[in-house]
PDB file of N, CA and C in Angstrom:
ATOM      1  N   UNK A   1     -11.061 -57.359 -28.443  1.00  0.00           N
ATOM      2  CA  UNK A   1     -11.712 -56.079 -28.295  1.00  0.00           C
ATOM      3  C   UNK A   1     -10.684 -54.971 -28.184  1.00  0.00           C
ATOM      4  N   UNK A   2     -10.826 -53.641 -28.709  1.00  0.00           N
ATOM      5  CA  UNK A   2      -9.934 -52.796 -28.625  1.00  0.00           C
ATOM      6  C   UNK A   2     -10.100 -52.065 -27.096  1.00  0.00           C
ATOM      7  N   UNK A   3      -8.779 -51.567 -26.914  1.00  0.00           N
ATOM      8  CA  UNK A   3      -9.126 -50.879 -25.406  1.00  0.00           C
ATOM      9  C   UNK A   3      -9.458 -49.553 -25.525  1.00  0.00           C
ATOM     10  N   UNK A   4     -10.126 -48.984 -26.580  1.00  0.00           N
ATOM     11  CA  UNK A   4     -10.688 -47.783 -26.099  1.00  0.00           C
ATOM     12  C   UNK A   4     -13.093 -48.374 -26.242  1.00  0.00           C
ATOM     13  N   UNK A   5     -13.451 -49.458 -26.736  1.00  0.00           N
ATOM     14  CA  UNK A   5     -14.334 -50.340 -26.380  1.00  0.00           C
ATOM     15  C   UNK A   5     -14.819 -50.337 -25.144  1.00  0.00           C
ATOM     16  N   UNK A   6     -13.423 -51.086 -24.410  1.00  0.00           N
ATOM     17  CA  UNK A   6     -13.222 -51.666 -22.934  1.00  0.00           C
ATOM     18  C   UNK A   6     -13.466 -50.573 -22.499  1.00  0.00           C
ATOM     19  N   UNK A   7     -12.870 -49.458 -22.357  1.00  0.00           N
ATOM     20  CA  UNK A   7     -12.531 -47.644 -21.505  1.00  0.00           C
ATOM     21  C   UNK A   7     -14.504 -47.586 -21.761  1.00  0.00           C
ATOM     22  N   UNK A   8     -15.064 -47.345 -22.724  1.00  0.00           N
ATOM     23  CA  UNK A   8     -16.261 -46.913 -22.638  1.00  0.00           C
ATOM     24  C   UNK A   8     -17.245 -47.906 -21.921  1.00  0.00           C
ATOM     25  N   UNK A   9     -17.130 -49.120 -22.009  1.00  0.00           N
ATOM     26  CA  UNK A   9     -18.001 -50.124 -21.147  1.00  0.00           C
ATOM     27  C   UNK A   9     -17.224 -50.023 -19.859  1.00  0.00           C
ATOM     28  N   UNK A  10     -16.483 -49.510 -19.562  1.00  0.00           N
ATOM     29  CA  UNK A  10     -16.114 -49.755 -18.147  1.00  0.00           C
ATOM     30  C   UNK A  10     -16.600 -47.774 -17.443  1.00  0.00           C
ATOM     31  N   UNK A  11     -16.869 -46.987 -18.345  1.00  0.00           N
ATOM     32  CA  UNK A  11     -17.304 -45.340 -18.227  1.00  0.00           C
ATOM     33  C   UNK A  11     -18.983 -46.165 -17.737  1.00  0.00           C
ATOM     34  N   UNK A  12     -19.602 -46.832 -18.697  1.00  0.00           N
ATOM     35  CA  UNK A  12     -21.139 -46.691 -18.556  1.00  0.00           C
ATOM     36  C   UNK A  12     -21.512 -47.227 -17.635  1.00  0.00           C
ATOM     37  N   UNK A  13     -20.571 -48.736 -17.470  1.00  0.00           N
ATOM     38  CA  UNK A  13     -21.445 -49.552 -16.556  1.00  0.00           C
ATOM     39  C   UNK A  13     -20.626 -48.858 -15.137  1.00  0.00           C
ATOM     40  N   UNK A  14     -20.051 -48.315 -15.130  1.00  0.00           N
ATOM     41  CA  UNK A  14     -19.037 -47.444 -13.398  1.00  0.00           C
ATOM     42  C   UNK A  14     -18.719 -49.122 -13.027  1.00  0.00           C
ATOM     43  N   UNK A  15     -17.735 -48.763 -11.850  1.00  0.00           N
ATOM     44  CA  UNK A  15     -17.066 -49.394 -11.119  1.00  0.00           C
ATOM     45  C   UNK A  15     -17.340 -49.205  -9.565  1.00  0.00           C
ATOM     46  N   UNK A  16     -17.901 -50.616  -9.230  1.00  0.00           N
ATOM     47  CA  UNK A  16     -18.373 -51.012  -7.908  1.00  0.00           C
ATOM     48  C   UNK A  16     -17.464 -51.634  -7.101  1.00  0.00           C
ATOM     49  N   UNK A  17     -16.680 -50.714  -6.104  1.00  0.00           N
ATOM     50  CA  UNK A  17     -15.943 -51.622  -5.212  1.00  0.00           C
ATOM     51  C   UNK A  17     -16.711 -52.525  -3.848  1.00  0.00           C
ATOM     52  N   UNK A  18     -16.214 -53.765  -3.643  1.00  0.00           N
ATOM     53  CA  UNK A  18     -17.123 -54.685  -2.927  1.00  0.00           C
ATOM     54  C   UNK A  18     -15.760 -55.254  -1.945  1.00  0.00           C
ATOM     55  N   UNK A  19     -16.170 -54.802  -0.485  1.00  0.00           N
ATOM     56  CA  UNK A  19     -15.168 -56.085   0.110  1.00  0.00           C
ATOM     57  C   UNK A  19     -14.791 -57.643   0.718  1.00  0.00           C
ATOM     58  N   UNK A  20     -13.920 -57.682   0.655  1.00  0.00           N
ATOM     59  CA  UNK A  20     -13.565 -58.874   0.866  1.00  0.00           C
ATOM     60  C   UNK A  20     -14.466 -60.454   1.112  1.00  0.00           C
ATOM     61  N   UNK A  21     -14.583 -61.116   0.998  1.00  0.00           N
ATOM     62  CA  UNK A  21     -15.930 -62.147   2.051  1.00  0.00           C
ATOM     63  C   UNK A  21     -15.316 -62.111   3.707  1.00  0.00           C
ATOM     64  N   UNK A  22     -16.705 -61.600   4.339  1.00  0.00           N
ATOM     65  CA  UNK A  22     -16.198 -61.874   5.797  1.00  0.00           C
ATOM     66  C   UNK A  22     -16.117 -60.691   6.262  1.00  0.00           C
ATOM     67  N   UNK A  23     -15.830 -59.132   5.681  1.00  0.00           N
ATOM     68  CA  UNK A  23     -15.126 -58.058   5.779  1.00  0.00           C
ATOM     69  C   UNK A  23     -16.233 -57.194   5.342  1.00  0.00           C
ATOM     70  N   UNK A  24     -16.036 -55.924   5.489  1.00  0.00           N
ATOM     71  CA  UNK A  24     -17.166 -54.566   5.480  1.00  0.00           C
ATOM     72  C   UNK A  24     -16.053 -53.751   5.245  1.00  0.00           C
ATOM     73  N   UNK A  25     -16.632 -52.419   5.015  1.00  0.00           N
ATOM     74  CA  UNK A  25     -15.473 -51.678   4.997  1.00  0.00           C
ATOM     75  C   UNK A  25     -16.177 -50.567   5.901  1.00  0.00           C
ATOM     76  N   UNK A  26     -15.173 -49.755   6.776  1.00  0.00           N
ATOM     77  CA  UNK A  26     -15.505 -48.948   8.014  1.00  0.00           C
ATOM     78  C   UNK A  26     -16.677 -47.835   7.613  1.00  0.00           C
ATOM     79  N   UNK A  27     -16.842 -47.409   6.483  1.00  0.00           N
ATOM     80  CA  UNK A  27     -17.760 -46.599   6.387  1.00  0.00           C
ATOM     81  C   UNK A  27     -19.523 -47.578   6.465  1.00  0.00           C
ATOM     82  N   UNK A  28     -19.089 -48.390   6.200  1.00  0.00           N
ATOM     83  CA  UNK A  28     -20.477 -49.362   6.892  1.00  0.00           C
ATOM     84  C   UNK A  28     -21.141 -49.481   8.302  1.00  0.00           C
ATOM     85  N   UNK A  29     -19.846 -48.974   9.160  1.00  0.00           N
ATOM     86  CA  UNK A  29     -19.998 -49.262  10.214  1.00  0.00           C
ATOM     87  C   UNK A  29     -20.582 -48.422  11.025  1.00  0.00           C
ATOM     88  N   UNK A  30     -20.895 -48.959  12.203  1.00  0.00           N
ATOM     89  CA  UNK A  30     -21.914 -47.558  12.718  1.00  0.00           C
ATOM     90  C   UNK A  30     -20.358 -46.757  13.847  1.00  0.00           C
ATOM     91  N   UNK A  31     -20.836 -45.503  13.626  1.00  0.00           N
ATOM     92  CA  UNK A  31     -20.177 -45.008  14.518  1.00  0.00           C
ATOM     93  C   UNK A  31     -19.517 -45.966  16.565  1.00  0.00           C
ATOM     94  N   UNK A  32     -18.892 -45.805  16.887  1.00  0.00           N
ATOM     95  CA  UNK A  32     -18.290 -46.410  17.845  1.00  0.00           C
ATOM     96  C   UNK A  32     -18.181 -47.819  18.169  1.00  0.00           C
ATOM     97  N   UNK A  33     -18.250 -48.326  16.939  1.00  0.00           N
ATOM     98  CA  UNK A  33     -17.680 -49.866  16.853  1.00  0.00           C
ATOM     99  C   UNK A  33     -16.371 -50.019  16.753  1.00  0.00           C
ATOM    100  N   UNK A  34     -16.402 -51.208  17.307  1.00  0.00           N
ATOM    101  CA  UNK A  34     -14.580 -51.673  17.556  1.00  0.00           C
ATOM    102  C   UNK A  34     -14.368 -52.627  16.129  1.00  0.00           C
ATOM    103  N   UNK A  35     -13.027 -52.181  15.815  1.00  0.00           N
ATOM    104  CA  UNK A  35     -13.106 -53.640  14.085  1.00  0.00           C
ATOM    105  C   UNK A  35     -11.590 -53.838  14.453  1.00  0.00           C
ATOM    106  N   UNK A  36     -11.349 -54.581  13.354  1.00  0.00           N
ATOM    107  CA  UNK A  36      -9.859 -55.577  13.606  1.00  0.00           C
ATOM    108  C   UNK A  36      -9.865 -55.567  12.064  1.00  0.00           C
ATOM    109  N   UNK A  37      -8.395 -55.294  11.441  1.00  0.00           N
ATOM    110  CA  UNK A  37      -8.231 -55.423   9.796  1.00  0.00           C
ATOM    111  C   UNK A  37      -7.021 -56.464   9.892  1.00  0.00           C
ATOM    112  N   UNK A  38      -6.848 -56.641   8.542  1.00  0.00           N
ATOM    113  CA  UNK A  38      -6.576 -57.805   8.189  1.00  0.00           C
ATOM    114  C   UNK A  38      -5.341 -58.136   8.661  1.00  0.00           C
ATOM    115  N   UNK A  39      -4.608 -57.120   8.753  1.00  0.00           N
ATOM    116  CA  UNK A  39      -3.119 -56.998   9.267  1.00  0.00           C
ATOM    117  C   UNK A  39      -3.093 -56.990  11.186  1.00  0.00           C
ATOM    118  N   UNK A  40      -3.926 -57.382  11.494  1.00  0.00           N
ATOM    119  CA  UNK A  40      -4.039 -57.368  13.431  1.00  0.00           C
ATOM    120  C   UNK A  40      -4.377 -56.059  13.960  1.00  0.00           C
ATOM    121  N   UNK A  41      -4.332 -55.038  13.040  1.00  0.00           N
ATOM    122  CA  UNK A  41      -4.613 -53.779  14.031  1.00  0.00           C
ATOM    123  C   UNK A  41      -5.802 -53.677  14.677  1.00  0.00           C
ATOM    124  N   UNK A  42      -6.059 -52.905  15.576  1.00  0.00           N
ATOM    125  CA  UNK A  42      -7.241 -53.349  15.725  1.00  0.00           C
ATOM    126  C   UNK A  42      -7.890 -51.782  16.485  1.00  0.00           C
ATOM    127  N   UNK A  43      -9.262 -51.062  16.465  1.00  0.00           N
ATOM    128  CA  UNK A  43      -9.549 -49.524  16.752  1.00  0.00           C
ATOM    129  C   UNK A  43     -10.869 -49.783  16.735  1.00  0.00           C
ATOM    130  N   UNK A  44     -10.921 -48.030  17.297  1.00  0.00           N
ATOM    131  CA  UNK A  44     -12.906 -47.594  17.882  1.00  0.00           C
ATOM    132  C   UNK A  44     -13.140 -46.859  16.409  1.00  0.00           C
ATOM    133  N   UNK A  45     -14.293 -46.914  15.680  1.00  0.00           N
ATOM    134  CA  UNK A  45     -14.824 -45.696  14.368  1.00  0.00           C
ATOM    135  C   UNK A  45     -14.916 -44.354  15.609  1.00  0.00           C
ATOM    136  N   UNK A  46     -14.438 -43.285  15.261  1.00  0.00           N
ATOM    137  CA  UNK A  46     -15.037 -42.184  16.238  1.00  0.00           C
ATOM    138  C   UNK A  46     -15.747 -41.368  14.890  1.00  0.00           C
ATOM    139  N   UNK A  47     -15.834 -41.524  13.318  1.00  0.00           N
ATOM    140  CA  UNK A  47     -16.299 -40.777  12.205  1.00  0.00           C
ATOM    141  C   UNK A  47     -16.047 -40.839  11.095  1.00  0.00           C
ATOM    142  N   UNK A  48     -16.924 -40.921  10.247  1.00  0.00           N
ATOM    143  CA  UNK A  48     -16.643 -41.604   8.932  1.00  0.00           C
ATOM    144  C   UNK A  48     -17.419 -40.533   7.895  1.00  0.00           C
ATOM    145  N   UNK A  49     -16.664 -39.965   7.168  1.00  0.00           N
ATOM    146  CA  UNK A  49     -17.277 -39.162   5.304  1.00  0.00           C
ATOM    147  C   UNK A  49     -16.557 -39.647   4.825  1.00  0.00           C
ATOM    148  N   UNK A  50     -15.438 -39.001   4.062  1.00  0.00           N
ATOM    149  CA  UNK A  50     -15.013 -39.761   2.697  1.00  0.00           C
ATOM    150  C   UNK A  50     -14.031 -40.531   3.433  1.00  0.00           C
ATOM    151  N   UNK A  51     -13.111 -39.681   4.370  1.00  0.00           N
ATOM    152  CA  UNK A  51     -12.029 -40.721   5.460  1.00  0.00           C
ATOM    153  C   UNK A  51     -12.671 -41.221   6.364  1.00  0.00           C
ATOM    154  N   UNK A  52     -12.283 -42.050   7.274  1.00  0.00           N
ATOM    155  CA  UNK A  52     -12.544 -42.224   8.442  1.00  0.00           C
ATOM    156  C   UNK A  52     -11.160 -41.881   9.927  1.00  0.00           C
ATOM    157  N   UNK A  53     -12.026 -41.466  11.098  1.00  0.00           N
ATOM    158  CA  UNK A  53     -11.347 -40.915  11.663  1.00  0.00           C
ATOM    159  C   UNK A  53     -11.398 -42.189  12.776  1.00  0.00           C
ATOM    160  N   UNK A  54     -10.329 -43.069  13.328  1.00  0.00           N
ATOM    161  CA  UNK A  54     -10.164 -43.673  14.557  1.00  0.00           C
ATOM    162  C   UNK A  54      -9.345 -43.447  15.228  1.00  0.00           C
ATOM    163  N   UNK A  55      -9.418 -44.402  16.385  1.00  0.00           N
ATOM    164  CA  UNK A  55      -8.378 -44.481  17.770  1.00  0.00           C
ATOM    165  C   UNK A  55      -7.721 -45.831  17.502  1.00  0.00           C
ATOM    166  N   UNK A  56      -6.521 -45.893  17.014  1.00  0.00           N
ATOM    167  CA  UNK A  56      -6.076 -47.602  17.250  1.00  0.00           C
ATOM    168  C   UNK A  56      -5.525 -48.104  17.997  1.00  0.00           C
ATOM    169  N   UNK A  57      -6.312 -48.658  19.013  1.00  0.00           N
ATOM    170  CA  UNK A  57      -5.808 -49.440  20.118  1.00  0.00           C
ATOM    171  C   UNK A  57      -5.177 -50.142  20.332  1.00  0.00           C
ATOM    172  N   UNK A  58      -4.713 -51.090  18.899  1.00  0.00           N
ATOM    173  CA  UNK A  58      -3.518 -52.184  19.418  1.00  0.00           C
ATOM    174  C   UNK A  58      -3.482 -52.373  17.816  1.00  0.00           C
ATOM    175  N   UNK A  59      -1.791 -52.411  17.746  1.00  0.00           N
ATOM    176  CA  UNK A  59      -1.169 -52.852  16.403  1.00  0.00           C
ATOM    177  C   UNK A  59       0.115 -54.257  16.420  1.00  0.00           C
ATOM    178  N   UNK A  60      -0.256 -54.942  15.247  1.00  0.00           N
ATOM    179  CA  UNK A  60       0.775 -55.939  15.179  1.00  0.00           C
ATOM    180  C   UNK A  60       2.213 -55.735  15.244  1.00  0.00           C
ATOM    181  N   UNK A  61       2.825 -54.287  15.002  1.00  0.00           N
ATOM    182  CA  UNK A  61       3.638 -53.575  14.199  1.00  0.00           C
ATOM    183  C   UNK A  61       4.740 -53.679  15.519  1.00  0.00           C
ATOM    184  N   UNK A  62       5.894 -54.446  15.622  1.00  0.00           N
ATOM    185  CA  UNK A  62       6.857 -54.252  16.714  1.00  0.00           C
ATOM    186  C   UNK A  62       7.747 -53.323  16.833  1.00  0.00           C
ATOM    187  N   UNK A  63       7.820 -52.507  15.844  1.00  0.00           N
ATOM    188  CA  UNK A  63       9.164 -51.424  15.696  1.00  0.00           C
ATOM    189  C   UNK A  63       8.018 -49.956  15.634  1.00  0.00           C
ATOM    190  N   UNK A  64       8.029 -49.516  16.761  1.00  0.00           N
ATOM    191  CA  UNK A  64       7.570 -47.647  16.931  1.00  0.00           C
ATOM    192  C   UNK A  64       5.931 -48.407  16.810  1.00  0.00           C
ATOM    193  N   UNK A  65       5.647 -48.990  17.583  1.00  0.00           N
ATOM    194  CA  UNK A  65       4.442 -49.433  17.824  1.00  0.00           C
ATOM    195  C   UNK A  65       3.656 -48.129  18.531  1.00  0.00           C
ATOM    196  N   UNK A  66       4.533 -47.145  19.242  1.00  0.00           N
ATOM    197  CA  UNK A  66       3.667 -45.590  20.280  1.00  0.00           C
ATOM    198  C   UNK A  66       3.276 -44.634  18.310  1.00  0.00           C
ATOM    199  N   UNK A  67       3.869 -44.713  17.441  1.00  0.00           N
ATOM    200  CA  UNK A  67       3.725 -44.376  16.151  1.00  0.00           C
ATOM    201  C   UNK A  67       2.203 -44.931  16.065  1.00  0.00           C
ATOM    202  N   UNK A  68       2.495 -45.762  15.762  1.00  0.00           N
ATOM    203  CA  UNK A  68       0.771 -46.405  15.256  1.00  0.00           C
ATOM    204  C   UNK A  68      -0.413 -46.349  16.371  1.00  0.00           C
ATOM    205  N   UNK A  69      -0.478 -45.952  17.346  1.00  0.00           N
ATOM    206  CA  UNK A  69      -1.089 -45.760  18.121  1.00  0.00           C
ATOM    207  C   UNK A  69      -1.862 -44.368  18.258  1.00  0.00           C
ATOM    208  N   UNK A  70      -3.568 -44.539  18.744  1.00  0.00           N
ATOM    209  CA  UNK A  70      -3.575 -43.415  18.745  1.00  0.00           C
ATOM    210  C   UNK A  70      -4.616 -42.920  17.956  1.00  0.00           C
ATOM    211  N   UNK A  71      -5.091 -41.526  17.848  1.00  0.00           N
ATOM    212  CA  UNK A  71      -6.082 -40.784  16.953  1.00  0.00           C
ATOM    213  C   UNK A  71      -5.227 -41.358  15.283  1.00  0.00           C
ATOM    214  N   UNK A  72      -5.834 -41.306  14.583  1.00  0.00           N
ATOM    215  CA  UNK A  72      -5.204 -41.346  12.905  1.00  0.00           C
ATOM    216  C   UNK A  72      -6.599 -41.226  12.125  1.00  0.00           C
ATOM    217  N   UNK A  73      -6.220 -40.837  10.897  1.00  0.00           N
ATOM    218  CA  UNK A  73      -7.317 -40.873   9.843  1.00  0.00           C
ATOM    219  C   UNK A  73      -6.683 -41.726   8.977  1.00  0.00           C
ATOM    220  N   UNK A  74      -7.830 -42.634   8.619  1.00  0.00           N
ATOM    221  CA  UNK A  74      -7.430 -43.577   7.523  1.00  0.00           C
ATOM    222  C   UNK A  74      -8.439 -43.956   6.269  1.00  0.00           C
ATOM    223  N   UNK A  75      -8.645 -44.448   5.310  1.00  0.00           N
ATOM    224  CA  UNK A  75      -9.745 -44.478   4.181  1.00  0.00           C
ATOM    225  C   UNK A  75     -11.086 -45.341   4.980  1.00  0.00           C
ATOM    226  N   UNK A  76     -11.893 -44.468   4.393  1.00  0.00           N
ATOM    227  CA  UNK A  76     -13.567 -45.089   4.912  1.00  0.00           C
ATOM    228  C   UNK A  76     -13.455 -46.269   3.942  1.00  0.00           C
ATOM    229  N   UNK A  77     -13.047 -47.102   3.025  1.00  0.00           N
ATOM    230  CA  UNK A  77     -13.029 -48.052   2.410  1.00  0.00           C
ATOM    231  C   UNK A  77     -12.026 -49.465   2.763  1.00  0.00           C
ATOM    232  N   UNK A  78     -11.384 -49.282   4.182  1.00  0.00           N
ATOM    233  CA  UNK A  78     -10.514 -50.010   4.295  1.00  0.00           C
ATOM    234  C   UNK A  78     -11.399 -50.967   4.668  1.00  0.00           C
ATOM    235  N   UNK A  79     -10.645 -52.340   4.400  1.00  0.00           N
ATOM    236  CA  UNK A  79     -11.559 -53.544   4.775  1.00  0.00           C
ATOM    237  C   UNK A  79     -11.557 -53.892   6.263  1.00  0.00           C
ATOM    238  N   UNK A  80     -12.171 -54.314   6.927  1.00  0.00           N
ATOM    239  CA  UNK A  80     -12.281 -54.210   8.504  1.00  0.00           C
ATOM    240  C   UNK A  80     -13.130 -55.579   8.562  1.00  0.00           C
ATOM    241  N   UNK A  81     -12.895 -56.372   9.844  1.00  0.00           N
ATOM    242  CA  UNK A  81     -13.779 -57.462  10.652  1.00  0.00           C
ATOM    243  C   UNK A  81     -14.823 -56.490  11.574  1.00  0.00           C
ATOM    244  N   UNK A  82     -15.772 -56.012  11.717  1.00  0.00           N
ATOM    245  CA  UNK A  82     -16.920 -55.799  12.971  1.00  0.00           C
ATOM    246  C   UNK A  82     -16.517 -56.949  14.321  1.00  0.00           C
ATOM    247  N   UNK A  83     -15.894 -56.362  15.563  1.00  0.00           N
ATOM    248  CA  UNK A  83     -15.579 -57.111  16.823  1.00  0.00           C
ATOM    249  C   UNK A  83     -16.736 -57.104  17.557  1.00  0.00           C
TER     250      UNK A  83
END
């Protein structure tokens, strides 16, 4: 098949992102739930539109761990566990 074919079947039918098995992604979530992602971090939702806005309470990360801590905005599409 040529790839300008492919470009138009991939225009009509759009592109559905789906996460992980096991996983949601934070904009699913209801406001003030606690989640855990894949990498150990782990935070409260305080708000979710196109970003999402949390508190992350505890990170795997050993070097400037007070860095990762804290208010942050991160993508409403990140994959997350519901705690």
């Amino acid at each position: 098949m040529k790839a300008s074919t492919l470009a138009k079947r991939a225009l009509k039918n759009g592109w559905k992102n789906k996460p992980a098995k096991g996983y949601k992604f934070l904009k699913d979530l209801p406001i003030g739930s606690l989640f855990k992602t894949a990498s150990g971090t782990k935070g409260i939702l305080l708000d979710c539109n196109v970003n999402a806005r949390v508190i992350i309470t505890e990170t795997q990360s050993r070097e400037k761990s007070d860095y990762y801590l804290g208010k942050k905005i991160i993508a409403s599409e990140t994959e997350v566990k519901e705690l």
